[in-house]
N, C-alpha and C. Protein backbone atom coordinates (compact mmCIF):
# COMPACT_ATOMS: atom_id res chain seq x y z
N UNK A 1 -10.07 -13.30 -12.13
CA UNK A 1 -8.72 -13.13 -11.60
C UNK A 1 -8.66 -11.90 -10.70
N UNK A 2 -7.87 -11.86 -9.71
CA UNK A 2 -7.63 -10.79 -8.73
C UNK A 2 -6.86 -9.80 -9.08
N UNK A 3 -6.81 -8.48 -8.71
CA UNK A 3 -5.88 -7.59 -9.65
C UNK A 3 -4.86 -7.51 -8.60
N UNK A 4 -3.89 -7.35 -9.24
CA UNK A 4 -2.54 -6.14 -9.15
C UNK A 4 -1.64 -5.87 -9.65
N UNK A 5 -1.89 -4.20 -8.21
CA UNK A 5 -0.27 -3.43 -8.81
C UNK A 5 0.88 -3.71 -9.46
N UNK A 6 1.38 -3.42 -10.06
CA UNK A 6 2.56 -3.58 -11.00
C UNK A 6 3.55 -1.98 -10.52
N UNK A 7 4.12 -2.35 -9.91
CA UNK A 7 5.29 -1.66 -9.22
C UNK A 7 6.53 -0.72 -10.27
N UNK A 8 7.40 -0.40 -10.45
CA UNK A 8 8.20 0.52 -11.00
C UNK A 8 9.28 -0.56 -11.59
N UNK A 9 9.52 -1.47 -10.10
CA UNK A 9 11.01 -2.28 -10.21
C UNK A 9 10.28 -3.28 -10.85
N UNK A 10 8.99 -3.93 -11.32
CA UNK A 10 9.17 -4.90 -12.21
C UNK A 10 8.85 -4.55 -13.85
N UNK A 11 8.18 -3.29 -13.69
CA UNK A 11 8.93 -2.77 -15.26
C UNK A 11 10.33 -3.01 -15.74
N UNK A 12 11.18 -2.34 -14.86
CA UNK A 12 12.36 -1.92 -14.77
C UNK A 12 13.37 -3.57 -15.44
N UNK A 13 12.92 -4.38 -14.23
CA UNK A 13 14.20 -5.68 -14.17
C UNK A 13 13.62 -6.33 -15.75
N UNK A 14 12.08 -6.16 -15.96
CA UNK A 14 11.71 -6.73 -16.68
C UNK A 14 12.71 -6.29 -18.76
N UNK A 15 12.02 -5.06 -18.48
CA UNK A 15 12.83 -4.03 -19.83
C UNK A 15 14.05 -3.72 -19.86
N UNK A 16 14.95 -4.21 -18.63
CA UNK A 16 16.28 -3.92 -18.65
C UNK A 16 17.16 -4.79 -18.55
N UNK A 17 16.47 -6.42 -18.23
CA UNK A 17 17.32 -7.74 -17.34
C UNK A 17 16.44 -8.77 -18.17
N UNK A 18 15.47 -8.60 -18.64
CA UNK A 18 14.80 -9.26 -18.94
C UNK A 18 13.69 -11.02 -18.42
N UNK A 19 13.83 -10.03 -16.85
CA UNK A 19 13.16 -10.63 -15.50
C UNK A 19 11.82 -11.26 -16.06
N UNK A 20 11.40 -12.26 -15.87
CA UNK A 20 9.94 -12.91 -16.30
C UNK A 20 8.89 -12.87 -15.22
N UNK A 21 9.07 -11.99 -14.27
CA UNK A 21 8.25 -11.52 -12.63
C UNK A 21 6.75 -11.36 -13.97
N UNK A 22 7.30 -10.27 -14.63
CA UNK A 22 6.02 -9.90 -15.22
C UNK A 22 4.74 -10.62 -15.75
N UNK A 23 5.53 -11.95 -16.51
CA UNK A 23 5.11 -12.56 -17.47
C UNK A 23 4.18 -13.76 -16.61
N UNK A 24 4.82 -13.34 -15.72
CA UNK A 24 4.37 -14.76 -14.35
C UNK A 24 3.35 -14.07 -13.94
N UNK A 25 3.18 -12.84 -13.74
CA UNK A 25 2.31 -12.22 -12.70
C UNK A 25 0.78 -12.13 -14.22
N UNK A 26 1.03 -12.27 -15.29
CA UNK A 26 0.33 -11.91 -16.12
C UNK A 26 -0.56 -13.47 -16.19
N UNK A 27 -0.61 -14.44 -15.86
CA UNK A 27 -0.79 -15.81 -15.71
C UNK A 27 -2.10 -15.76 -14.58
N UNK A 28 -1.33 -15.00 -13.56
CA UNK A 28 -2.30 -15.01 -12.10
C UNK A 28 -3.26 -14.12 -11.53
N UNK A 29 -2.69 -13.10 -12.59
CA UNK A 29 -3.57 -11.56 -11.89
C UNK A 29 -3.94 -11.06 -13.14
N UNK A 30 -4.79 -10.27 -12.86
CA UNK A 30 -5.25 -8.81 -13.52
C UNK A 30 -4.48 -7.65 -13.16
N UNK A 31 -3.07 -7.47 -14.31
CA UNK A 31 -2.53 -6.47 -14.04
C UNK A 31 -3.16 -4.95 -13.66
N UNK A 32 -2.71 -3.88 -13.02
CA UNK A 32 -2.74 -2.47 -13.12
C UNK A 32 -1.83 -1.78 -12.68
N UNK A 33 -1.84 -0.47 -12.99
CA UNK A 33 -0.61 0.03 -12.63
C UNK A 33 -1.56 1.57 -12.62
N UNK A 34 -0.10 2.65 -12.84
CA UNK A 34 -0.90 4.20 -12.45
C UNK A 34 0.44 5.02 -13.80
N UNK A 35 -0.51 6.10 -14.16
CA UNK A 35 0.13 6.93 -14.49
C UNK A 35 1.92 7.03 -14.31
N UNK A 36 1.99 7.60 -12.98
CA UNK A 36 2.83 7.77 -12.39
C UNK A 36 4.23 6.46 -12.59
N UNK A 37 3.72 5.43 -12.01
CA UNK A 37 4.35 4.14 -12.33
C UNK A 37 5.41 4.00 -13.34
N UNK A 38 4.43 4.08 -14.75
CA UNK A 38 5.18 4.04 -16.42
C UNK A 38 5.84 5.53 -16.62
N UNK A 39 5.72 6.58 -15.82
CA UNK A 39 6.90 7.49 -15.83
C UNK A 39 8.31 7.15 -15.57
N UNK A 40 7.59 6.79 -13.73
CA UNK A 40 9.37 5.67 -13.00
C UNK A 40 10.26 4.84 -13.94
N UNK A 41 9.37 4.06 -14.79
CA UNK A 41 9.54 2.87 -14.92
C UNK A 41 10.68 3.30 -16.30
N UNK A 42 9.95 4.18 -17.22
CA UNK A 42 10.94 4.57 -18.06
C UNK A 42 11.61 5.66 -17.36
N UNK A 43 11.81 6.35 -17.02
CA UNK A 43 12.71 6.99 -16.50
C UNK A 43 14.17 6.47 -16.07
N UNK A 44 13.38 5.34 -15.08
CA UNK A 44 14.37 4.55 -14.50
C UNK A 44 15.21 3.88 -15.24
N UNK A 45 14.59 3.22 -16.27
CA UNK A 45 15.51 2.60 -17.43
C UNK A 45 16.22 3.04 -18.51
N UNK A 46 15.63 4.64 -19.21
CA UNK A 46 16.68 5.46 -19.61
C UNK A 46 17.71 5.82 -18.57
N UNK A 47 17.57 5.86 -17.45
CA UNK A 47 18.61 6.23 -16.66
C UNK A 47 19.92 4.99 -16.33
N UNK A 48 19.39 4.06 -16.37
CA UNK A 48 20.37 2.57 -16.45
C UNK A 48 21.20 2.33 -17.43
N UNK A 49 19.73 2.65 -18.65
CA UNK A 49 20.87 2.67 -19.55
C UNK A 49 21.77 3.93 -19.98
N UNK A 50 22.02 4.84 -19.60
CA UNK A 50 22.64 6.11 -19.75
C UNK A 50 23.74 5.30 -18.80
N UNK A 51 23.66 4.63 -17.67
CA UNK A 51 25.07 4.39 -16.60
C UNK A 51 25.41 2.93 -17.52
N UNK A 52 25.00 2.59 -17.93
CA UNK A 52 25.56 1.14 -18.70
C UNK A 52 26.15 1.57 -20.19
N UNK A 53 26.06 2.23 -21.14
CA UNK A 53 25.97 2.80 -22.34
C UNK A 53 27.40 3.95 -22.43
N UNK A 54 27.02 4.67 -21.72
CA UNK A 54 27.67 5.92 -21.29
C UNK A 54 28.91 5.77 -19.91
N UNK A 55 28.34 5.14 -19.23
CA UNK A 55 29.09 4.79 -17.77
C UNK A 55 29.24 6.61 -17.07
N UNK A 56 28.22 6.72 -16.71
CA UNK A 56 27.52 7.98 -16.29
C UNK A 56 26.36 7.96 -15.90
N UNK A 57 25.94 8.52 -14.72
CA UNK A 57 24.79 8.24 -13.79
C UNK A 57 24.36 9.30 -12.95
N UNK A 58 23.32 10.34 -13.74
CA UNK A 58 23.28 11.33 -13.53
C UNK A 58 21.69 12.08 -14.51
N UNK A 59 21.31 12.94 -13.72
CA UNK A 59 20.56 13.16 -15.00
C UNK A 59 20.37 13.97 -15.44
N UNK A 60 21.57 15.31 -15.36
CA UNK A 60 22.56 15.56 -16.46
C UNK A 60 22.79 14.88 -17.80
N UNK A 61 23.53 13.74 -16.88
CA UNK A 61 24.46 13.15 -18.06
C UNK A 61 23.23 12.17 -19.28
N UNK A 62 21.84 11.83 -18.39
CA UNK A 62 20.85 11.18 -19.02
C UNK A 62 19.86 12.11 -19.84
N UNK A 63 19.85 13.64 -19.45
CA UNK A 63 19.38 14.19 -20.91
C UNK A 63 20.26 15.02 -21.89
N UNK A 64 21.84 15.06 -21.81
CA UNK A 64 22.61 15.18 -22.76
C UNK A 64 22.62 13.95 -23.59
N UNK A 65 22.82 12.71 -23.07
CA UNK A 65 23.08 11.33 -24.15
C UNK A 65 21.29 11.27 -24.51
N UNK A 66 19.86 11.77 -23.64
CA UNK A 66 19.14 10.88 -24.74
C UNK A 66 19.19 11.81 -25.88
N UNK A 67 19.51 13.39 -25.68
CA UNK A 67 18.97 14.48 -26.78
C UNK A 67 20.03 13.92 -28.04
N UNK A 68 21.41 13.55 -27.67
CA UNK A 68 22.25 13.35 -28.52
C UNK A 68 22.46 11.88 -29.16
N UNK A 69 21.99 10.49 -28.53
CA UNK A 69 22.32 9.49 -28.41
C UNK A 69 21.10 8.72 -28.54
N UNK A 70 20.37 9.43 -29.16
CA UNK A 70 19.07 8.57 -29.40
C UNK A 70 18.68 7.06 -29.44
N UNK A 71 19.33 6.56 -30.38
CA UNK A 71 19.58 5.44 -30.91
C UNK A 71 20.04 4.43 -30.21
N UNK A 72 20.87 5.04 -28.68
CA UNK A 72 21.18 4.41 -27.70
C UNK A 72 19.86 3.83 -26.87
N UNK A 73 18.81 3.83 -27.07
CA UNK A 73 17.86 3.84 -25.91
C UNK A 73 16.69 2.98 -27.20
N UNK A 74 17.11 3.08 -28.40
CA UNK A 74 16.04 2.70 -28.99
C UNK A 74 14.53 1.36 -28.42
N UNK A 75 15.67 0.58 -27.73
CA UNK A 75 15.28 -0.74 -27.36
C UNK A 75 14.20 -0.46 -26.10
N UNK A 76 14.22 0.57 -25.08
CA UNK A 76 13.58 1.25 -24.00
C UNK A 76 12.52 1.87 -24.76
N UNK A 77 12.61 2.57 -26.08
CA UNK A 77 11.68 3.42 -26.07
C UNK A 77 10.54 2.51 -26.76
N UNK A 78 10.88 1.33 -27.42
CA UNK A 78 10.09 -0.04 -28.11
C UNK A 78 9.79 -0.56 -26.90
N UNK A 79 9.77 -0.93 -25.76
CA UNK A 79 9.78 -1.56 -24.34
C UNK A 79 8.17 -0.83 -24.18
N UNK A 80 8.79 0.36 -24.07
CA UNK A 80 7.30 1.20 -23.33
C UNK A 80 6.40 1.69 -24.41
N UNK A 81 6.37 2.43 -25.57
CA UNK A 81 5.60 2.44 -26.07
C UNK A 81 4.94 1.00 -26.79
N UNK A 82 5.94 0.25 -27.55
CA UNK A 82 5.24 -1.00 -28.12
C UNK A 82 4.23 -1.81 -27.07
N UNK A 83 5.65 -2.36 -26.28
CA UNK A 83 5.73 -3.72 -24.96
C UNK A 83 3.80 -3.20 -24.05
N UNK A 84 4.24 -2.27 -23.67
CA UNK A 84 3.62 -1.50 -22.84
C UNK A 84 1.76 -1.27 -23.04
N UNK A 85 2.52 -0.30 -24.03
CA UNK A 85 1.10 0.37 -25.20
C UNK A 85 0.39 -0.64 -25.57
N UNK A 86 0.43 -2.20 -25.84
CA UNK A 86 0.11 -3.23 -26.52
C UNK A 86 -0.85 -4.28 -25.25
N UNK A 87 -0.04 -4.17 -23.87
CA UNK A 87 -0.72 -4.40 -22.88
C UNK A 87 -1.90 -3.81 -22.96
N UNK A 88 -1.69 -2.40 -22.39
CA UNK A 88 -2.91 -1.53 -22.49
C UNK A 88 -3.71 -1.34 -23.47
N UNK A 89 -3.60 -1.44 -24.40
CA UNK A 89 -4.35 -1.96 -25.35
C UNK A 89 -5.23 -2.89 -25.78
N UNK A 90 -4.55 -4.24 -25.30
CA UNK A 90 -5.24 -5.48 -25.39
C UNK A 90 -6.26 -5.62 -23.92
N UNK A 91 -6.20 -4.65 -23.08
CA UNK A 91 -6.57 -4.71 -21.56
C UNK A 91 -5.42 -5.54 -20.92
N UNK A 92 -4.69 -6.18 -21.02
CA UNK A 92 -3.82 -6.88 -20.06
C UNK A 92 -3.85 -5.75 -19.10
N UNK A 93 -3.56 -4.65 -19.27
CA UNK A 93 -2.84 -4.43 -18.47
C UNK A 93 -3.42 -2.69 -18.06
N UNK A 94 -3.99 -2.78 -16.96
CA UNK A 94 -5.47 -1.38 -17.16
C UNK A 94 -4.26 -0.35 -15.75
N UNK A 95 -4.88 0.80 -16.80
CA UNK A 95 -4.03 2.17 -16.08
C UNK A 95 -4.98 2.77 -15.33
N UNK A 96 -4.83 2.64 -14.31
CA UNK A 96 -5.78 4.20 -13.04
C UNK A 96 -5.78 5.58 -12.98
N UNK A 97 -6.40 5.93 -13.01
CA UNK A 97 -6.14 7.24 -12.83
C UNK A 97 -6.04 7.98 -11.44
N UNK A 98 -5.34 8.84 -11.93
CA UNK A 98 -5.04 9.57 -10.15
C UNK A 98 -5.61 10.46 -10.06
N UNK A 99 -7.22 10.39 -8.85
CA UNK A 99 -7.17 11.71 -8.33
C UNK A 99 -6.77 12.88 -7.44
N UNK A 100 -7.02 13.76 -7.13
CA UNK A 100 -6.64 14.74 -5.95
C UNK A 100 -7.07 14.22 -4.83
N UNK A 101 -7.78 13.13 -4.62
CA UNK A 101 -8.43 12.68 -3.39
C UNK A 101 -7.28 11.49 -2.94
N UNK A 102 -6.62 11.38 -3.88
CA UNK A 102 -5.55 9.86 -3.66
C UNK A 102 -4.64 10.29 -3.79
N UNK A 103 -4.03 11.67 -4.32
CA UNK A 103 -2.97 12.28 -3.91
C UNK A 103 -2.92 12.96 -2.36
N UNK A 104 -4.00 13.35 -2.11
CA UNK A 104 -4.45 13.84 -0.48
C UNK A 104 -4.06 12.91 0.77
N UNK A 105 -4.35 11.52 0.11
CA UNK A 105 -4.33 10.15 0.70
C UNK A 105 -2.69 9.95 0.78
N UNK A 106 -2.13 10.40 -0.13
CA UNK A 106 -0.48 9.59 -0.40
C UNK A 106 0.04 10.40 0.38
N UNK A 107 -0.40 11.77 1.17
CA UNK A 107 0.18 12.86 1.87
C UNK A 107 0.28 11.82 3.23
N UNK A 108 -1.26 11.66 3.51
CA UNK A 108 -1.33 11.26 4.89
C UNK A 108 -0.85 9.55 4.98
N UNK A 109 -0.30 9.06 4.02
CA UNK A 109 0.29 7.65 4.00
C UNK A 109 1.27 7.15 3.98
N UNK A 110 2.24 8.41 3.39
CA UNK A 110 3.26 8.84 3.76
C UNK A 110 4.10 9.11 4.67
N UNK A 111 3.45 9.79 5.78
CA UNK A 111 3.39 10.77 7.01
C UNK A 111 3.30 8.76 7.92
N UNK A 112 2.28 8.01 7.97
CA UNK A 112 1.91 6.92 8.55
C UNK A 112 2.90 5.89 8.61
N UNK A 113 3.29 5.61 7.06
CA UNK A 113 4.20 4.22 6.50
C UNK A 113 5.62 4.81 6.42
N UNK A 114 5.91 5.91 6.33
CA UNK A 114 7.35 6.74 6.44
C UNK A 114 7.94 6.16 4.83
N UNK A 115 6.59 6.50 3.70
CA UNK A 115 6.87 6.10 2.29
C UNK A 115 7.61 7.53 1.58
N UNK A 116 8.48 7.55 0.87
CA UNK A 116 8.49 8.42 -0.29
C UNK A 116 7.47 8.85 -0.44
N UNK A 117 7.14 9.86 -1.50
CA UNK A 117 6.28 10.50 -1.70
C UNK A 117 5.32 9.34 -3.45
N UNK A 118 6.19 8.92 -4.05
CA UNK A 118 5.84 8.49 -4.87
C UNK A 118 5.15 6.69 -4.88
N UNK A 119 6.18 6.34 -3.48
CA UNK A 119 5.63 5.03 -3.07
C UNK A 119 4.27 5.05 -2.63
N UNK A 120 4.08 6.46 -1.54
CA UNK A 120 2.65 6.45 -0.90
C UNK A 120 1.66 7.18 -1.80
N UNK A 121 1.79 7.12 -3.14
CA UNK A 121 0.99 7.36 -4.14
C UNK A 121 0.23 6.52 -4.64
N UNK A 122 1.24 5.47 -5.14
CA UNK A 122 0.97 4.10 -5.29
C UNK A 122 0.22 3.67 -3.83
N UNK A 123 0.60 3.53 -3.07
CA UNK A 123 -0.27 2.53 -1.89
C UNK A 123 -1.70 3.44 -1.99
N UNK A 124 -1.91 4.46 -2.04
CA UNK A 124 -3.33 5.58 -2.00
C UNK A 124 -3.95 5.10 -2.96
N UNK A 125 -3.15 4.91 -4.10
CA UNK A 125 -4.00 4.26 -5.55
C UNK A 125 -4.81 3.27 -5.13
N UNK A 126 -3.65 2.19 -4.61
CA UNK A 126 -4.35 0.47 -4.12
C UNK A 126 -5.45 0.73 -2.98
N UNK A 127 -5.26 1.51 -2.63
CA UNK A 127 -6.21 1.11 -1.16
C UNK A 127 -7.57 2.10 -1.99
N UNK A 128 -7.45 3.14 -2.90
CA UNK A 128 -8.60 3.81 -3.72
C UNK A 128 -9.70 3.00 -4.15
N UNK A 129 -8.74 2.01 -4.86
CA UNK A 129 -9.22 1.22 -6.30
C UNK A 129 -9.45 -0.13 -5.06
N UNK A 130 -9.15 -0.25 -4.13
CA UNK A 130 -9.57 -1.49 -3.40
C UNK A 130 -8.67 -2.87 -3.71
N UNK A 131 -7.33 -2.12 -4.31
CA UNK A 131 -6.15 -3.66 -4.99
C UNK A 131 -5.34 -3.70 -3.41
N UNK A 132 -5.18 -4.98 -3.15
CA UNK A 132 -4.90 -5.40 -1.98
C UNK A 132 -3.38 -6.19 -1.82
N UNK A 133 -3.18 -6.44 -3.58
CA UNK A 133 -2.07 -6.56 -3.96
C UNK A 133 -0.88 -5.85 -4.23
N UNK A 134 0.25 -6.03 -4.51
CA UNK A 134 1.08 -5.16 -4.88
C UNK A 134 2.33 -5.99 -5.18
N UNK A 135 3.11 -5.82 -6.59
CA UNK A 135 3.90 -6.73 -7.57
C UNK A 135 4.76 -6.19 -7.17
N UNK A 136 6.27 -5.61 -6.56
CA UNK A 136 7.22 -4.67 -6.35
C UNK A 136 8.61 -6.25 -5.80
N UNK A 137 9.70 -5.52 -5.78
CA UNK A 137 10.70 -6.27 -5.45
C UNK A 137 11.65 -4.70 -4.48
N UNK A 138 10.02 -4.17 -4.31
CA UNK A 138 11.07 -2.58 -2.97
C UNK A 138 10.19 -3.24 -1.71
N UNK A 139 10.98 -3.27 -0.64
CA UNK A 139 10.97 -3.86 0.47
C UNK A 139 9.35 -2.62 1.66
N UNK A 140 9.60 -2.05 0.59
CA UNK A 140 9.18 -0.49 1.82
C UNK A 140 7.55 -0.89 2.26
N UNK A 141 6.77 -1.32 0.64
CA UNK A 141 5.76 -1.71 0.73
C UNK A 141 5.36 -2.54 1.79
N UNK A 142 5.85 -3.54 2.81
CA UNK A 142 5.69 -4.59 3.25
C UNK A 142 5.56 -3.83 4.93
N UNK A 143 5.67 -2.84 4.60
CA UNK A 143 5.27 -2.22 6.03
C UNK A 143 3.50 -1.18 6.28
N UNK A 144 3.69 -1.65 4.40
CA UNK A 144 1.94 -0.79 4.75
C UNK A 144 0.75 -2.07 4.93
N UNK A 145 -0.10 -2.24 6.24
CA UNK A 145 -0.55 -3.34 6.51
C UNK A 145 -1.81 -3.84 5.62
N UNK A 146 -2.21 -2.53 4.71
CA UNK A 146 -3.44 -2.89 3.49
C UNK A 146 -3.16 -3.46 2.79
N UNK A 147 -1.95 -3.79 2.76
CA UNK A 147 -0.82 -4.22 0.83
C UNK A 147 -0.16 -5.74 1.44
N UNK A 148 -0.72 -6.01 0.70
CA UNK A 148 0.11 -7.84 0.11
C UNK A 148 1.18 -7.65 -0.88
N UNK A 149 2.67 -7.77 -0.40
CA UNK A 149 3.60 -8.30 -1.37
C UNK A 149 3.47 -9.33 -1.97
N UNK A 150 3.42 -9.25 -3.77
CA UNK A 150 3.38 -11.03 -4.08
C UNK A 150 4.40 -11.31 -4.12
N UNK A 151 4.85 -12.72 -4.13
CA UNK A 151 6.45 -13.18 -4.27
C UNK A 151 5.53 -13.98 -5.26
N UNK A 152 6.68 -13.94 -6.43
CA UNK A 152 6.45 -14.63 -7.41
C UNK A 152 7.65 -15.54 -7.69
C-alpha cells in the first residue's frame, strides 16, 4: 500500500463530527502523520470543544475550562490517547520524526508555497520521507506541486 499524510483537519472532523475520511483512507493507504500533526489535532479539538461546551473560543477561555472542566473533554482525551495510541501501536498508523533538516526545508517552503509555518512543515516532512500524498480537507496544500490531495 502507498503511504499517506494524515493532515490535522482529518483528525479533527474525524474526533469531533465523527467524519469516516479516516476510516476510508485506512482501507487504501499506509497511514502517517508527524509529531507536530497530533498536537494540532488535539489542540484543535479541545479548542472546539471549549466553543461548543462553554460557547467560548479562545485560549484563554480553553485553558481555564480544561484546568477546571476536565470531564468536559473526557471523550477528546480517549480520541487521542486510546483512538490514536492504538493506531500507533498496532502500526496502522506510523509517526515521523522531525528533523532540523525538514524544519530548514519548511522555512524555505514556506517562503515558495506562501504556507503557514506549520503547513510547510508538514509538506518538508512529505517531500523528506518521499510521501507524495497528503489526506487534508485545507485547500492550501493543493498549491504545493510535490503533494497529491486525496479526495476521498
Amino acid at each position: 500500500m502507498d503511504d499517506v499524510f494524515v493532515d490535522s483537519s482529518i483528525f479533527v472532523t474525524h474526533c469531533m463530527a465523527g467524519d469516516y475520511t479516516l476510516v476510508k483512507l485506512m482501507e487504501k493507504y499506509t497511514l502517517t502523520t508527524s509529531p507536530s500533526v497530533i498536537e494540532e489535532s488535539f489542540y484543535k479539538s479541545l479548542f472546539l470543544r471549549t466553543e461548543v461546551v462553554f460557547r467560548k473560543a479562545s485560549r484563554y477561555a480553553l485553558k481555564d475550562k480544561y484546568l477546571k472542566h476536565r470531564k468536559s473533554y473526557e471523550e477528546i482525551f480517549r480520541y487521542y490517547y486510546h483512538f490514536i495510541g492504538e493506531l500507533v501501536e498496532k502500526e496502522a498508523l506510523k509517526v515521523l520524526p522531525v528533523t532540523f533538516d525538514i524544519i530548514n526545508a519548511s522555512i524555505e517552503i514556506s517562503w515558495k508555497y506562501g504556507l503557514l509555518p506549520n503547513d510547510a512543515l508538514i509538506a518538508a516532512t512529505c517531500k523528506h520521507y518521499g510521501i507524495k500524498r497528503i489526506a487534508t480537507f485545507d485547500d492550501d496544500f493543493k498549491r504545493v506541486d510535490f503533494l497529491e490531495v486525496v479526495e476521498v
